[in-house]
Protein backbone atom coordinates (compact mmCIF):
# COMPACT_ATOMS: atom_id res chain seq x y z
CA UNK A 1 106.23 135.02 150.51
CA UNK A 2 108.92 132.62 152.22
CA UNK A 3 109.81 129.84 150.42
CA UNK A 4 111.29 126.79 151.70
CA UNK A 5 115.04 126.14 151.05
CA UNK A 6 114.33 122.17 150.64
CA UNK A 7 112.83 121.43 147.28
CA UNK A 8 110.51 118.45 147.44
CA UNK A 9 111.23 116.35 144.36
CA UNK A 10 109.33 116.25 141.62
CA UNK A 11 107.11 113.03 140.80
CA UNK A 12 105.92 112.40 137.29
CA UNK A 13 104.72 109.53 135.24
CA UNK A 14 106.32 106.72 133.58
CA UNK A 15 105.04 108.65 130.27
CA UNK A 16 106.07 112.13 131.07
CA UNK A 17 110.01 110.41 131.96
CA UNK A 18 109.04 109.04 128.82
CA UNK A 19 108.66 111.80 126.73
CA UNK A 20 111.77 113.87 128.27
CA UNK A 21 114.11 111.33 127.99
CA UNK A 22 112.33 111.06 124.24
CA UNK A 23 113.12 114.99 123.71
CA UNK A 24 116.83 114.38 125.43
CA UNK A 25 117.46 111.87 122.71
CA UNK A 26 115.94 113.06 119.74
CA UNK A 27 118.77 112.81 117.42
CA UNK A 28 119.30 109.20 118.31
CA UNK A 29 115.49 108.83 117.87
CA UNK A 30 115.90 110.13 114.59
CA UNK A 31 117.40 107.16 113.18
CA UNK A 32 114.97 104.78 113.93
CA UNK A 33 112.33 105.16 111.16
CA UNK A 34 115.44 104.21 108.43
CA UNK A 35 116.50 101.74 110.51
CA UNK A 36 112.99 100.00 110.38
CA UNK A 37 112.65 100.60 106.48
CA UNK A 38 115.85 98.92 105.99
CA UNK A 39 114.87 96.04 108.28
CA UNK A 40 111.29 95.80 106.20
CA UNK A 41 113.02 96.38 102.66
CA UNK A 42 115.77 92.96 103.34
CA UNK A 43 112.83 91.07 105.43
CA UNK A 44 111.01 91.16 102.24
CA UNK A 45 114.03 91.13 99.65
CA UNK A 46 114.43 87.30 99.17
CA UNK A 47 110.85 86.47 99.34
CA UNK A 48 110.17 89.10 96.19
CA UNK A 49 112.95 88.17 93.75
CA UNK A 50 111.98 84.27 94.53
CA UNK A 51 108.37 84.44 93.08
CA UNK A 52 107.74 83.01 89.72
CA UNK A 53 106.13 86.08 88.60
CA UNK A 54 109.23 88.19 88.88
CA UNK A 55 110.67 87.85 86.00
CA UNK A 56 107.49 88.81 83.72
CA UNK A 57 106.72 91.49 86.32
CA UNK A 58 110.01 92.75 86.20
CA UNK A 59 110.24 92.77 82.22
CA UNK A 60 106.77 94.20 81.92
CA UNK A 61 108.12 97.48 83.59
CA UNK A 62 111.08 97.51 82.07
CA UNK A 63 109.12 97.78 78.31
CA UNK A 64 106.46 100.14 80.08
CA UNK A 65 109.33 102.46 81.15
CA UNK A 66 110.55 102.51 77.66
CA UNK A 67 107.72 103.35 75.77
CA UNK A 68 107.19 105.82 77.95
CA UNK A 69 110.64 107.50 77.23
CA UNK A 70 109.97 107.16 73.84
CA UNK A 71 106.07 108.78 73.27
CA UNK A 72 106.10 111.04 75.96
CA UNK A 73 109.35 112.21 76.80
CA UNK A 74 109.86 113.95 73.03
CA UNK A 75 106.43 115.80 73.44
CA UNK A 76 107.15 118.84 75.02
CA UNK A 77 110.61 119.23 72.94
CA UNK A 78 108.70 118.85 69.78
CA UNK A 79 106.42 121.46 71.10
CA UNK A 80 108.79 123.67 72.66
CA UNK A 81 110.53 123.51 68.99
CA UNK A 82 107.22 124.56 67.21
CA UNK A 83 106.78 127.49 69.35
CA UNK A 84 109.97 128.52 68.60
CA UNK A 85 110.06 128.58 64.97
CA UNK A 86 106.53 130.68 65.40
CA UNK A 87 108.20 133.03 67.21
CA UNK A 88 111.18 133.19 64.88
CA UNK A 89 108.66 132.86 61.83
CA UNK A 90 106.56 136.07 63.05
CA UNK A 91 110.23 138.40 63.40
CA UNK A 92 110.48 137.75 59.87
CA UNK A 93 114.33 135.87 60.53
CA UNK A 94 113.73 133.13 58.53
């Protein structure tokens, strides 16, 4: 087999230049999805905080977060207390 010296060039598509120069530049690529979050998070920023339900949106989470810190987060210390004194119980140490 003889091959030729002279390479012919080789012709692609504009989507398979695309994708290599895509591959070539994938850490640059890789900040573009949080640079299009931040862009949709401030688009949106003013237009939230300036509704008239805000405020009773805003408050309404604030008392759902704390009754939820209050029931629920001292459940599984109040049960992880009661197994305990079980276990200690059952030793015979108290």
């Amino acid at each position: 087999m003889n091959r030729d010296s002279t390479a012919r060039p080789v012709t692609t598509s504009k989507a398979g230049r695309f994708l290599r120069e895509c591959v070539k530049h994938r850490g640059c690529l890789l900040l573009l999805p949080p640079s299009i979050v931040w862009f949709l998070v401030f688009k949106y920023f003013e237009r939230i905080f300036s509704t008239s339900r805000f405020l009773s949106v805003f408050t309404n989470t604030l008392i759902l977060s704390g009754y939820k810190l209050l029931f629920v987060f001292p459940v599984p210390i109040l049960l992880a207390t009661n197994a305990v004194s079980k276990r200690l119980g059952e030793t015979g140490i108290w």
